[in-house]
N, C-alpha and C. Protein backbone atom coordinates (compact mmCIF):
# COMPACT_ATOMS: atom_id res chain seq x y z
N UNK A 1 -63.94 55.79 -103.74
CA UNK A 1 -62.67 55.23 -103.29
C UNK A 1 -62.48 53.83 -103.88
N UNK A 2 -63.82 53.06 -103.78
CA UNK A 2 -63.74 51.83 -104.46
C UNK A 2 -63.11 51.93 -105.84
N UNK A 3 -63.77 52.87 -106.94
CA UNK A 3 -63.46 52.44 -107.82
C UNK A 3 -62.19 53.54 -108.26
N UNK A 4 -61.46 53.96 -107.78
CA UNK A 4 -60.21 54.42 -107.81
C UNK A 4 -58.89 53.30 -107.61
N UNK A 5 -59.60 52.43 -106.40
CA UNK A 5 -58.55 51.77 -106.30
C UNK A 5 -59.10 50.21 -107.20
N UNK A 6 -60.17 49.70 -107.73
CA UNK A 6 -60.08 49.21 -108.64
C UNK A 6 -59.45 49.29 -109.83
N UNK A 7 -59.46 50.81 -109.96
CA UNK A 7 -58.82 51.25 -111.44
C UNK A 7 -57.52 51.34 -111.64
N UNK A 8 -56.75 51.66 -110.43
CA UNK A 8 -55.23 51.16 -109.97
C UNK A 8 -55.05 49.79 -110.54
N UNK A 9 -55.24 48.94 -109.75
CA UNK A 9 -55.40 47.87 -109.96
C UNK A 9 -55.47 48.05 -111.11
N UNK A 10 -56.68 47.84 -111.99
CA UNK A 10 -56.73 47.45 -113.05
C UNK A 10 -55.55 47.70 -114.43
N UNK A 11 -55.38 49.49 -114.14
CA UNK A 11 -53.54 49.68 -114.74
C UNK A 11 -52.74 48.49 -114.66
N UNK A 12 -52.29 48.59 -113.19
CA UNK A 12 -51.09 47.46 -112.81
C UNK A 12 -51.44 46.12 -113.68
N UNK A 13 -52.13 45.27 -113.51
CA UNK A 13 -52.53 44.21 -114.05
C UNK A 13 -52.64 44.38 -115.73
N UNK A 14 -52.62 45.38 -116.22
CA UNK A 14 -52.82 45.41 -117.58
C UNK A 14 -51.48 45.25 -118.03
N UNK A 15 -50.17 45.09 -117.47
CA UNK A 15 -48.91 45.63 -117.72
C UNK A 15 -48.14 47.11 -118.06
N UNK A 16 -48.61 47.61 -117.65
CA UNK A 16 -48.54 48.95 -117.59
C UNK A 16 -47.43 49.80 -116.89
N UNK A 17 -47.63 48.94 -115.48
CA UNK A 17 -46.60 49.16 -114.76
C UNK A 17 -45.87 48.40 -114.44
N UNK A 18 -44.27 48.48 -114.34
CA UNK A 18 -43.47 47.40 -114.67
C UNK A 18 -43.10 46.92 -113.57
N UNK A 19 -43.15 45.73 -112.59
CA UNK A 19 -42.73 45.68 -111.35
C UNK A 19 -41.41 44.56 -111.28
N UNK A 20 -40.81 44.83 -111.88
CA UNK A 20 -39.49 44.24 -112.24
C UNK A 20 -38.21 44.66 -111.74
N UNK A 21 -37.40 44.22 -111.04
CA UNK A 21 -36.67 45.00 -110.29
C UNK A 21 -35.28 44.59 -110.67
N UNK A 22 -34.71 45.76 -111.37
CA UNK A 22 -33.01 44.85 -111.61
C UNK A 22 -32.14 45.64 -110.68
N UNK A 23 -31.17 44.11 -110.72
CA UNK A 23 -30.06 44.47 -109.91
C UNK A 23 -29.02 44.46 -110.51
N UNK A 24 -28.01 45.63 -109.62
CA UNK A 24 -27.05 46.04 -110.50
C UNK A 24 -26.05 44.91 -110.53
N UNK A 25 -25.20 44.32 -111.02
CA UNK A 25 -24.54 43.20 -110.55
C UNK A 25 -23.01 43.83 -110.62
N UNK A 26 -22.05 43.01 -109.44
CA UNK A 26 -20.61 43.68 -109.44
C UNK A 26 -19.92 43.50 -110.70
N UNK A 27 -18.95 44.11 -110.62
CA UNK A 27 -17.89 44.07 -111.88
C UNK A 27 -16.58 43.51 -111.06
N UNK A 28 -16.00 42.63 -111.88
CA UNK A 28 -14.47 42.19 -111.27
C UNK A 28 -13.70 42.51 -112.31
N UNK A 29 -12.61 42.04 -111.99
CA UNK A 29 -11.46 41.83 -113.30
C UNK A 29 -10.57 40.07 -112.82
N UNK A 30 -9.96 39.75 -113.56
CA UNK A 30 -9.48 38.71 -113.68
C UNK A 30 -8.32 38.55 -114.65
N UNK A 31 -7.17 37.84 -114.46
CA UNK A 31 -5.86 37.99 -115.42
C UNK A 31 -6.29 36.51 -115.79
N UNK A 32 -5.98 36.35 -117.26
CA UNK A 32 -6.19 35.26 -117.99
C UNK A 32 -5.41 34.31 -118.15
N UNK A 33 -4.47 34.66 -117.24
CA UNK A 33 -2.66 33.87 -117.34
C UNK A 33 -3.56 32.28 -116.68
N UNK A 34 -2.55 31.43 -116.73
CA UNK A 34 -2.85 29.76 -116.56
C UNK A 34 -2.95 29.85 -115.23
N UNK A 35 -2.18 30.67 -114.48
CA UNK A 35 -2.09 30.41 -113.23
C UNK A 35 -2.94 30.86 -112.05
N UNK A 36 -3.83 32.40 -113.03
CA UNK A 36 -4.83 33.01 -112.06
C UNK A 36 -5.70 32.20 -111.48
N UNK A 37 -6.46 32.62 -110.54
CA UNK A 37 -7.47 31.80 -109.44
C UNK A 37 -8.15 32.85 -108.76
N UNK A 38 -7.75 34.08 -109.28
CA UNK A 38 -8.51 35.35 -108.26
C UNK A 38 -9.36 36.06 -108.72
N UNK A 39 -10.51 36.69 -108.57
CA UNK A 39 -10.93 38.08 -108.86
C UNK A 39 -10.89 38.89 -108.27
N UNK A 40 -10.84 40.01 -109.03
CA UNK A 40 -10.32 41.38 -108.02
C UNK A 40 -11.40 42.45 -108.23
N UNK A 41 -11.56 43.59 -107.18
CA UNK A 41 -12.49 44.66 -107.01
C UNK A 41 -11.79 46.26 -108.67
N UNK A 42 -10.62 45.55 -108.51
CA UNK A 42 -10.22 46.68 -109.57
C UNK A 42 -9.09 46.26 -109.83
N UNK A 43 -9.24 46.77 -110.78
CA UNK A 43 -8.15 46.32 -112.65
C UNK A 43 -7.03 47.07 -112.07
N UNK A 44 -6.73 48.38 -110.72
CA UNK A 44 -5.94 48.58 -110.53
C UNK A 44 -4.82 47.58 -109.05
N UNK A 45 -5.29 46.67 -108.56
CA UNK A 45 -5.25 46.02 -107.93
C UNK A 45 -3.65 45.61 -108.03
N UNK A 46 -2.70 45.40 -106.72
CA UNK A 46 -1.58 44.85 -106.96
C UNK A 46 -1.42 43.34 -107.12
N UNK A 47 -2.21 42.89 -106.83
CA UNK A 47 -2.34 41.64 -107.30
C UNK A 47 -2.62 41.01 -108.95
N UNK A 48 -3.23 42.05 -109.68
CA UNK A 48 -3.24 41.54 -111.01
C UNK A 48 -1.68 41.85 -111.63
N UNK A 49 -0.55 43.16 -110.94
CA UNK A 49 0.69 43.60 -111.48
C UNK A 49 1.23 42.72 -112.40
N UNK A 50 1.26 41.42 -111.97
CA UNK A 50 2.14 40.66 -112.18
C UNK A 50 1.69 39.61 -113.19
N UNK A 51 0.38 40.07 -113.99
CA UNK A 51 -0.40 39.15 -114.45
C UNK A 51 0.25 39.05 -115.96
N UNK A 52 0.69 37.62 -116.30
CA UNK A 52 0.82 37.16 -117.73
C UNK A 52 -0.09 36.87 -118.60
N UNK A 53 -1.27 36.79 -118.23
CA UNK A 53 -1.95 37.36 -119.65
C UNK A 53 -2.54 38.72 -119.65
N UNK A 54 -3.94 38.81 -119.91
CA UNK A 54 -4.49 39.59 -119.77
C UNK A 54 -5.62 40.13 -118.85
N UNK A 55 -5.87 41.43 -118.58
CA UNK A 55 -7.02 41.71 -117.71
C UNK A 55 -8.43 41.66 -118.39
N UNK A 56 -9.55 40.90 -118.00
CA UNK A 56 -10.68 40.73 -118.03
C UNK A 56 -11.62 41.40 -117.18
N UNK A 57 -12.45 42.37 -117.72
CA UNK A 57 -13.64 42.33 -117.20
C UNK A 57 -15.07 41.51 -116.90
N UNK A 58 -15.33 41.15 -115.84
CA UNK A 58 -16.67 40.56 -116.23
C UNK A 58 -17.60 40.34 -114.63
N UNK A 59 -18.30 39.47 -114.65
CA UNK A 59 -19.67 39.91 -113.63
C UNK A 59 -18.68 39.12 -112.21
N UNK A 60 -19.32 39.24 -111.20
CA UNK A 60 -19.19 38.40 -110.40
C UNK A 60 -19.48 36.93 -110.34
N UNK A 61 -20.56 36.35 -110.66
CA UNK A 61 -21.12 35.43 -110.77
C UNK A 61 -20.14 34.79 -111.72
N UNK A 62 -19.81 35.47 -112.58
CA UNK A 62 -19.69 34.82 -113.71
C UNK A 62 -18.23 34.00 -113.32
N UNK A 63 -17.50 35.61 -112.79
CA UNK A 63 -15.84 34.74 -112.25
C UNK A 63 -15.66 33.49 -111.37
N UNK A 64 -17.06 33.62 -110.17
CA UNK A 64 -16.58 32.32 -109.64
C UNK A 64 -17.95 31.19 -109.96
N UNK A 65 -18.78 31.29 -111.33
CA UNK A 65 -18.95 30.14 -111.88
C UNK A 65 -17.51 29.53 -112.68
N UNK A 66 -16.29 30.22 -112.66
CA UNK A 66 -15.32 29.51 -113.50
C UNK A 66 -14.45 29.26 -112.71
N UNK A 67 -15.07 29.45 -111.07
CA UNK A 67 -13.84 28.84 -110.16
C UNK A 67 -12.58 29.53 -109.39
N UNK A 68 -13.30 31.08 -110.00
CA UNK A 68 -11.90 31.98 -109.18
C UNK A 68 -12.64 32.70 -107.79
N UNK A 69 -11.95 32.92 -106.65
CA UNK A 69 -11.93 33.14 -105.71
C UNK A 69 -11.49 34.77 -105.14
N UNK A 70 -12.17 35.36 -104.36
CA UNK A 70 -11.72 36.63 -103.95
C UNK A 70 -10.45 36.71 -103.56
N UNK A 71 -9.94 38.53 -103.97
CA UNK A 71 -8.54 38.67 -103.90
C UNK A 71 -8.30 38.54 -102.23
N UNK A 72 -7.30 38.36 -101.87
CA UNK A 72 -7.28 38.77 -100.19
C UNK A 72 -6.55 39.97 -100.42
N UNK A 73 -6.11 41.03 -101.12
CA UNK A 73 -5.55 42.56 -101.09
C UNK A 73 -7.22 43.30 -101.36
N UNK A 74 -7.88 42.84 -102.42
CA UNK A 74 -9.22 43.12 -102.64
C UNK A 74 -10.27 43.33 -101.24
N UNK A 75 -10.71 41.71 -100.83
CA UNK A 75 -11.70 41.91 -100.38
C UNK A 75 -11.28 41.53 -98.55
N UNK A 76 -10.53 42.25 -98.10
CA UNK A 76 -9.73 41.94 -96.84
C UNK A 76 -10.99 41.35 -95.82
């Protein structure tokens, strides 16, 4: 038993087994117009309708490291 679970061990520690755990991260969208301030759960959202520029995909993190804020039709 000892040396079964030494030898475990010893795998794991060799890098072998990967104990790395990713996370999936959200997706938003965002309109590129001057005036946006929102991210939204989906590109179909009535809140982007009206958007003068364009729709953007990109992470969560990423939208409100640039300062935009959840939709309130989005995330009620």
């Amino acid at each position: 038993m000892k040396t079964l679970i030494l030898s475990a061990l010893a795998f794991i520690l060799s890098g072998q087994v990967s104990t790395e755990v990713k996370t999936k991260e959200a997706t938003v969208y965002i309109c590129t117009g001057p005036k946006s301030k929102k991210y939204h759960a989906s590109s179909s959202c009535r809140g982007l309708s009206k958007c003068s520029g364009s729709i953007k995909q990109l992470s969560m993190s990423s939208a409100k490291a640039k300062g935009y804020t959840p939709c309130k039709i989005c995330y009620k």
